[in-house]
C-alpha atoms as a PDB file:
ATOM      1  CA  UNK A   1      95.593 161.486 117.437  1.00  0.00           C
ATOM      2  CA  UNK A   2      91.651 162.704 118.097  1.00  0.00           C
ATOM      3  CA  UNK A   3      89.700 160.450 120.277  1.00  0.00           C
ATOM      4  CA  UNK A   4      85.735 159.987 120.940  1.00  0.00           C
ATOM      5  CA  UNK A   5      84.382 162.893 122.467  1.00  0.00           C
ATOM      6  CA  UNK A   6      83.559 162.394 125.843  1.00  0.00           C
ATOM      7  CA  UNK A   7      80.418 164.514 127.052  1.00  0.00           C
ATOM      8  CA  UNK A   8      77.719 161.840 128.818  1.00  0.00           C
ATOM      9  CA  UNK A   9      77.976 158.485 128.923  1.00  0.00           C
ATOM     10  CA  UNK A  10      75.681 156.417 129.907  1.00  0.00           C
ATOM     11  CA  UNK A  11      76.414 152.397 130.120  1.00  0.00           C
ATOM     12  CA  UNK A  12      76.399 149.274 132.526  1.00  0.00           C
ATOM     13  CA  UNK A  13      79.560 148.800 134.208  1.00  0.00           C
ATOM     14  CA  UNK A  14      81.967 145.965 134.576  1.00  0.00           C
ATOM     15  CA  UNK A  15      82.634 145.378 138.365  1.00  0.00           C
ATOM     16  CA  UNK A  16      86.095 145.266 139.757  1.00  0.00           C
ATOM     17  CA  UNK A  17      86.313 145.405 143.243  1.00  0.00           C
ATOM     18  CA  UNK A  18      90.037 144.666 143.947  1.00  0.00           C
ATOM     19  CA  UNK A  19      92.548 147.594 145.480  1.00  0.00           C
ATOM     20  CA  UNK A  20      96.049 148.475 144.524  1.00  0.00           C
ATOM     21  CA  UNK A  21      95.649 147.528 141.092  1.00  0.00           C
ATOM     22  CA  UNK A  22      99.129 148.187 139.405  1.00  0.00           C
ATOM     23  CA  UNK A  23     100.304 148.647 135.239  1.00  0.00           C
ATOM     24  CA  UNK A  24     101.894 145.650 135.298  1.00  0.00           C
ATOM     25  CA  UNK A  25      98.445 143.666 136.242  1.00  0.00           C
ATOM     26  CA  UNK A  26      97.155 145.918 133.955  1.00  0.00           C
ATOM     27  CA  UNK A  27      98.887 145.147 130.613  1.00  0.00           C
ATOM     28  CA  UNK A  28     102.059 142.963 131.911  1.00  0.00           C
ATOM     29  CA  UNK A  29     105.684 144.120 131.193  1.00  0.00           C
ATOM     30  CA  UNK A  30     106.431 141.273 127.982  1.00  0.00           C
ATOM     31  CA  UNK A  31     103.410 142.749 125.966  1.00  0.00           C
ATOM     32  CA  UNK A  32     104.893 146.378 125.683  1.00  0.00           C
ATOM     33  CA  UNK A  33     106.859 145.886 122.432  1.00  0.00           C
ATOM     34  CA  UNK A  34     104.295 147.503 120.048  1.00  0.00           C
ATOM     35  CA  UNK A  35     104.221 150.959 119.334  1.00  0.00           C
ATOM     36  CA  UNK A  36     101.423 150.986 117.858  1.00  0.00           C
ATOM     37  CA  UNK A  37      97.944 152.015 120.484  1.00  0.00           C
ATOM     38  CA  UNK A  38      96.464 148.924 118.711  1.00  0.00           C
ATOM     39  CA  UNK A  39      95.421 145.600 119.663  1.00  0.00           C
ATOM     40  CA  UNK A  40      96.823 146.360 123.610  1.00  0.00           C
ATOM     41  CA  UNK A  41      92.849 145.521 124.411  1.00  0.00           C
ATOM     42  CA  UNK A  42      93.803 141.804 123.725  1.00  0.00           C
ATOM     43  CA  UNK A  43      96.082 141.309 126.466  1.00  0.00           C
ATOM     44  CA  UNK A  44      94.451 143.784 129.316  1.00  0.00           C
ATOM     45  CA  UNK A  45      94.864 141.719 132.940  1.00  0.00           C
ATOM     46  CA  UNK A  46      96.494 139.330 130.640  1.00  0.00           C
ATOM     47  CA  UNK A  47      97.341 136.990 133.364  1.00  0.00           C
ATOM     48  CA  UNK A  48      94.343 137.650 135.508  1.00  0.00           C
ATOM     49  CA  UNK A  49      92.191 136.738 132.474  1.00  0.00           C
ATOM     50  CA  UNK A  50      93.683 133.505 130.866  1.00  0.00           C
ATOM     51  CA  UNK A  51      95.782 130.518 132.494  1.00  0.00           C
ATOM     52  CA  UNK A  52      98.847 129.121 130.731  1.00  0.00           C
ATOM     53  CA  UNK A  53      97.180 127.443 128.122  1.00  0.00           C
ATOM     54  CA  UNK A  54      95.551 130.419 126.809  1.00  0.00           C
ATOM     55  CA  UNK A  55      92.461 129.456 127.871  1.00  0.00           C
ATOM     56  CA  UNK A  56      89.770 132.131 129.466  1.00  0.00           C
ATOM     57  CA  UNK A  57      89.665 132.212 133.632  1.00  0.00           C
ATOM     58  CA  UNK A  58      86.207 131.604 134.374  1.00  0.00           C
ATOM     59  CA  UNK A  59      85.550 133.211 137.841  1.00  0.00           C
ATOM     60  CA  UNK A  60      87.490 136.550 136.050  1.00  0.00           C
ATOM     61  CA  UNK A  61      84.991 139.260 135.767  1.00  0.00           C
ATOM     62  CA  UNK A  62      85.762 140.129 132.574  1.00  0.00           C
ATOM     63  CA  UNK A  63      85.484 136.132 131.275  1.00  0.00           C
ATOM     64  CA  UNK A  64      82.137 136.554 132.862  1.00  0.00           C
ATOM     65  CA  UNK A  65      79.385 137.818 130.471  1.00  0.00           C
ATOM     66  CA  UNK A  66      76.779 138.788 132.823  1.00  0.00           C
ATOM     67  CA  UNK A  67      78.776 141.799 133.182  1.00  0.00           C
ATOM     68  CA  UNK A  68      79.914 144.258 130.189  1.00  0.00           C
ATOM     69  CA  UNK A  69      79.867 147.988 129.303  1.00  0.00           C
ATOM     70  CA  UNK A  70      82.361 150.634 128.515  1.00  0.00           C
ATOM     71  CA  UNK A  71      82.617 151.515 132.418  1.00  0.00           C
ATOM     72  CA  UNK A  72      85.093 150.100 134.504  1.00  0.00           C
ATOM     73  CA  UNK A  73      84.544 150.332 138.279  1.00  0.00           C
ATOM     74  CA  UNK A  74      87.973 149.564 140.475  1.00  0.00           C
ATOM     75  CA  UNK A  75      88.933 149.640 143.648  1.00  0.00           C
ATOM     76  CA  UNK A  76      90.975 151.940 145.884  1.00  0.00           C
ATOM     77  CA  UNK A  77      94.238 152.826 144.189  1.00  0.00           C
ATOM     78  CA  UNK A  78      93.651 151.843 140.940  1.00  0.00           C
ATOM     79  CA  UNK A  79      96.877 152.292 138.303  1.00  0.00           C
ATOM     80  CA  UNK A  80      99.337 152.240 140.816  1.00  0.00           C
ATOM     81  CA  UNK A  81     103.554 151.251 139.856  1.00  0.00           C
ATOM     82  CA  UNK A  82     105.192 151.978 136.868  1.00  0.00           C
ATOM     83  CA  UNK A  83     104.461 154.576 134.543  1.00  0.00           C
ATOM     84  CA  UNK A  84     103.615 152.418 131.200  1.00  0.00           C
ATOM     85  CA  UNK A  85     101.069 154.717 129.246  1.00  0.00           C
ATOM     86  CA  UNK A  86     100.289 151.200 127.393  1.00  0.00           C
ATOM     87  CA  UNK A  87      98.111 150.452 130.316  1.00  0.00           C
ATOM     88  CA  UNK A  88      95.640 153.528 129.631  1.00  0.00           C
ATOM     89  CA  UNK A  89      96.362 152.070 125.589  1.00  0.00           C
ATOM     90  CA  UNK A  90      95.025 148.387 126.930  1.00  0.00           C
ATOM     91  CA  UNK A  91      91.831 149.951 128.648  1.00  0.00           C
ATOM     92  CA  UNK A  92      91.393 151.895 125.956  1.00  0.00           C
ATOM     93  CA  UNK A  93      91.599 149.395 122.904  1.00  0.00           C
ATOM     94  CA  UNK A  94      89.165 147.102 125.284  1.00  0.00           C
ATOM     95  CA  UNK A  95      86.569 149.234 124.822  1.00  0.00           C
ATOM     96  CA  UNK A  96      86.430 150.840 128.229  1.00  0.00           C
ATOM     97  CA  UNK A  97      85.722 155.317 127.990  1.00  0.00           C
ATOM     98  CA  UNK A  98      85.474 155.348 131.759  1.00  0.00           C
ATOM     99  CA  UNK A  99      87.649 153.982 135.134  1.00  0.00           C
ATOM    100  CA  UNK A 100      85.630 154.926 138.505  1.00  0.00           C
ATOM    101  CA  UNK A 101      87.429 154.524 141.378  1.00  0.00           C
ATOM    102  CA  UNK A 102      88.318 156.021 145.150  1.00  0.00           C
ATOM    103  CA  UNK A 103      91.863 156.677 143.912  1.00  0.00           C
ATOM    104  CA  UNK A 104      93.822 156.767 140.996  1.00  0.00           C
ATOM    105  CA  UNK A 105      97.814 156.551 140.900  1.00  0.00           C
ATOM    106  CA  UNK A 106      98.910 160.295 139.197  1.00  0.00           C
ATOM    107  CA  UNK A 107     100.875 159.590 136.232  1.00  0.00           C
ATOM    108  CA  UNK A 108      97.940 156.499 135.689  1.00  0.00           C
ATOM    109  CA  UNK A 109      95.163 159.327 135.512  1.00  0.00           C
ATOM    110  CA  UNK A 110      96.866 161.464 133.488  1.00  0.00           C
ATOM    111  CA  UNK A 111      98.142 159.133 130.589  1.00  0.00           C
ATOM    112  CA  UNK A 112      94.143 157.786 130.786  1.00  0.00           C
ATOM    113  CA  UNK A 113      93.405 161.386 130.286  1.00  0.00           C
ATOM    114  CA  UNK A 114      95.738 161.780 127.390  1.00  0.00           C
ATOM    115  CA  UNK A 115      94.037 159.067 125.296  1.00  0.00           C
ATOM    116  CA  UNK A 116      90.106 159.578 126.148  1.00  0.00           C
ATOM    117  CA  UNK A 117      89.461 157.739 128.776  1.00  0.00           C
ATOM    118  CA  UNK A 118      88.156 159.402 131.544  1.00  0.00           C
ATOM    119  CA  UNK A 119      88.996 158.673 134.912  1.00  0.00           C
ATOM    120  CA  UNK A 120      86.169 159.084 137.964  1.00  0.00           C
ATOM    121  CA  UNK A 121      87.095 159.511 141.571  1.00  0.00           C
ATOM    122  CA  UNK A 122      84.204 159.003 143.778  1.00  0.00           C
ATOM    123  CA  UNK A 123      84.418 158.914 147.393  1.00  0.00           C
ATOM    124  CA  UNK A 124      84.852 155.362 148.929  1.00  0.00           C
ATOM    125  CA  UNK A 125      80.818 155.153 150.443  1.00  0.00           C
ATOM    126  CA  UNK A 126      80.088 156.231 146.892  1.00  0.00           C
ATOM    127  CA  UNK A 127      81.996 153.426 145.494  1.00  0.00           C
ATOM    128  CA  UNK A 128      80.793 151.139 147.660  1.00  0.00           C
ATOM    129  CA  UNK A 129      77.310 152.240 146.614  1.00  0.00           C
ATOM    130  CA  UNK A 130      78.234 151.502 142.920  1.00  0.00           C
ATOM    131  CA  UNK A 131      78.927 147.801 143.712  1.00  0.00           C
ATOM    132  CA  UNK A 132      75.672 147.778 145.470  1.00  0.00           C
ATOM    133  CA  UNK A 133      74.216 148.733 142.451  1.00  0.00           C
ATOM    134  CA  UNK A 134      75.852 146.251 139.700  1.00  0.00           C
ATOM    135  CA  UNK A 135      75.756 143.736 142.304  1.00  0.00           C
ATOM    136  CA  UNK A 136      71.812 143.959 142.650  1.00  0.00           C
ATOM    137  CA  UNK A 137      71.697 144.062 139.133  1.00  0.00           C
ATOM    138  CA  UNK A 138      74.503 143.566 136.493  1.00  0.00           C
ATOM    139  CA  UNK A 139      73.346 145.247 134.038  1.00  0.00           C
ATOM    140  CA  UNK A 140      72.651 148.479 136.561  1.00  0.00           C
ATOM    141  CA  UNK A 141      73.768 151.798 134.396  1.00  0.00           C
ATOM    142  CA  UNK A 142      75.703 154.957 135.707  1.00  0.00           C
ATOM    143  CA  UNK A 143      75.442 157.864 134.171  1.00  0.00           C
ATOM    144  CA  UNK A 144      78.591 159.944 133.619  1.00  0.00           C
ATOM    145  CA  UNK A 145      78.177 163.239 132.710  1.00  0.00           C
ATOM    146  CA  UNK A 146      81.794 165.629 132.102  1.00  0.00           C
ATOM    147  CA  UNK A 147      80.082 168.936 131.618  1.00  0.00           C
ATOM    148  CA  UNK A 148      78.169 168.582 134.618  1.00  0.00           C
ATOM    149  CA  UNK A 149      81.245 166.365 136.283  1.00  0.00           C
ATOM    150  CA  UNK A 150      78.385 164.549 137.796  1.00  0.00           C
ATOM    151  CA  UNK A 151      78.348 160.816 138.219  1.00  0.00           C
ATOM    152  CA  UNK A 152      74.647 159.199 138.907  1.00  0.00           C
ATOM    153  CA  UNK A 153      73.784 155.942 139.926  1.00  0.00           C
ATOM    154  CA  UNK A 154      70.692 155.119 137.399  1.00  0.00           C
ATOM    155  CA  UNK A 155      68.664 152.847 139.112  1.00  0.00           C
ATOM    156  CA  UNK A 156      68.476 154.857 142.680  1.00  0.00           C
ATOM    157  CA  UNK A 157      69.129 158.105 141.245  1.00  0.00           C
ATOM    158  CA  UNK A 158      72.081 159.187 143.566  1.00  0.00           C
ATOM    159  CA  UNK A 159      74.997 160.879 142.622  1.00  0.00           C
ATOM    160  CA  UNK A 160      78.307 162.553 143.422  1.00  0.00           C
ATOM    161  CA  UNK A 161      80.082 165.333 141.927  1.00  0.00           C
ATOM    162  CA  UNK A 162      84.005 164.796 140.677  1.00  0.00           C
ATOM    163  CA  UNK A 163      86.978 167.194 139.780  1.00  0.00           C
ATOM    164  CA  UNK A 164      88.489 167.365 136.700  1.00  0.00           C
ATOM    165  CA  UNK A 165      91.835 169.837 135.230  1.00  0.00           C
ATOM    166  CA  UNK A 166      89.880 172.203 133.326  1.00  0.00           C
ATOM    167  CA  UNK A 167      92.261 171.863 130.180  1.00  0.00           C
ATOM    168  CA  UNK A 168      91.639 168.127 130.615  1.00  0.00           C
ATOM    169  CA  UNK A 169      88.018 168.696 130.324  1.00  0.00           C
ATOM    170  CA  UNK A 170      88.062 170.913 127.224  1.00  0.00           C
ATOM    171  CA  UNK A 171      90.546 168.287 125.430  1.00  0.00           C
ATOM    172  CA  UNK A 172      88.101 165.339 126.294  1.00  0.00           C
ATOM    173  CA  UNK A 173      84.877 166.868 125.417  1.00  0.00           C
ATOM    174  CA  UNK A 174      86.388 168.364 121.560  1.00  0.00           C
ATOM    175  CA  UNK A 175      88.072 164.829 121.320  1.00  0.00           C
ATOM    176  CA  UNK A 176      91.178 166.442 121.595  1.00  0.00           C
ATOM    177  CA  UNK A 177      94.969 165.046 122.661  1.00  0.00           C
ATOM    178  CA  UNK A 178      97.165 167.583 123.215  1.00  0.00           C
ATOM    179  CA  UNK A 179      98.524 167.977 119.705  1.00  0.00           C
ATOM    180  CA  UNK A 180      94.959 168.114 118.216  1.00  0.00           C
ATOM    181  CA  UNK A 181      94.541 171.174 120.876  1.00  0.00           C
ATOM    182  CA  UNK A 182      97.086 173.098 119.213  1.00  0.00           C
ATOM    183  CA  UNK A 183      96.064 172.427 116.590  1.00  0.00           C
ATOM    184  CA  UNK A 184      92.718 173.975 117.239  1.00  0.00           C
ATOM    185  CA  UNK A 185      94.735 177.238 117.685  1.00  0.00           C
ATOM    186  CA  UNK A 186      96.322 177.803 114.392  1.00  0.00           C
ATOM    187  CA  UNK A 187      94.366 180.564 113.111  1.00  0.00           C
ATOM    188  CA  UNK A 188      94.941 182.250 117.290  1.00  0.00           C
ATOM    189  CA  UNK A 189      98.481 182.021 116.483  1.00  0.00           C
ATOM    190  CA  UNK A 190      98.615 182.893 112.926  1.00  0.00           C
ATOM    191  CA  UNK A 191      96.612 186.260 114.331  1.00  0.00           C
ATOM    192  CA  UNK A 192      99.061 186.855 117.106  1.00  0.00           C
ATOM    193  CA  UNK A 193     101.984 186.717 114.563  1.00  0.00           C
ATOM    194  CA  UNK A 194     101.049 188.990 112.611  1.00  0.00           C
ATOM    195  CA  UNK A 195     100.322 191.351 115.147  1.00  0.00           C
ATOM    196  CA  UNK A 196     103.583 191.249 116.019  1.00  0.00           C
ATOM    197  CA  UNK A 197     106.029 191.533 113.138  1.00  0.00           C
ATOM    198  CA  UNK A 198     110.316 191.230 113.623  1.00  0.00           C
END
């Protein structure tokens, strides 16, 4: 399935400053029966977001509308526990195209990187800078920019480079998951077969 290309984005960003965020707070275990990537978005920090009832947290950032955007700014260690690729689905189907963070769990960044979200790992003072910014002003912007793999602080104008797999990069900026990638070389293979006949 292709995704949104991902070359610069520019938004506000939602403010999350809590470390050791795991999958399970994420998109919790008794929402994972769908197959589907759809409607995941509903139920992202699920219990972190609504009590009992089903009524809306209000001192949860994301219940608070002074803050949107399709940036999400964590803390350290953000993704961490099980494996669940439905949690990269939930952040997704919110409507977030970015996580920023200091550190990402492994299997957490690449499952976000399999579905077009792209994952940012600044270096803590940078971070810290970040939620400097939004807190200052909410609706501060970052600028993300994947060719340049340059992340810049709008209002103050500083910014930090980040690494990024090269085939990663390629995939995200032609809107690619990895089946739409070889896809993309059909008429490479097609070529090399018949260069080489049985």
């Amino acid at each position: 399935m292709a995704y949104d290309k991902f070359t610069i984005l520019k938004s506000s960003a939602v403010p999350m400053p809590i470390e050791n965020v795991d999958t399970d707070q994420i998109i919790p275990a008794r929402f994972l029966k769908a197959t589907e990537r759809k409607g995941f978005g509903d139920n992202l920090f699920r219990d972190w977001r609504y009590n009992a009832d089903g009524t809306p947290k209000e001192d949860f950032i994301l219940n608070n509308p002074i803050y949107s955007g399709k940036i999400l700014v964590g803390g350290k260690n953000f993704g961490s526990g099980s494996s669940r690729e439905h949690a990269a689905w939930a952040i997704y189907d919110y409507g977030f195209r970015c996580v920023v963070s200091s550190f990402f769990a492994d299997i957490f960044k690449n499952n976000s990187l399999n579905i077009g979200i792209l994952p940012v790992q600044v270096s803590p003072e940078f971070l810290d800078k970040i939620f400097l910014a939004i807190e200052a002003d909410p609706k501060a912007e970052l600028e993300v920019n994947l060719p340049e793999q340059t992340i810049t602080i709008v209002p103050t104008g500083e910014q930090e480079s980040f690494a990024i797999n090269g085939y990663k990069k390629h995939n995200m900026t032609n809107g690619f998951d990895d089946i739409d990638y070889l896809r993309s070389l059909k008429e490479d293979i097609a070529v090399f077969e018949a260069a080489r006949p049985y």
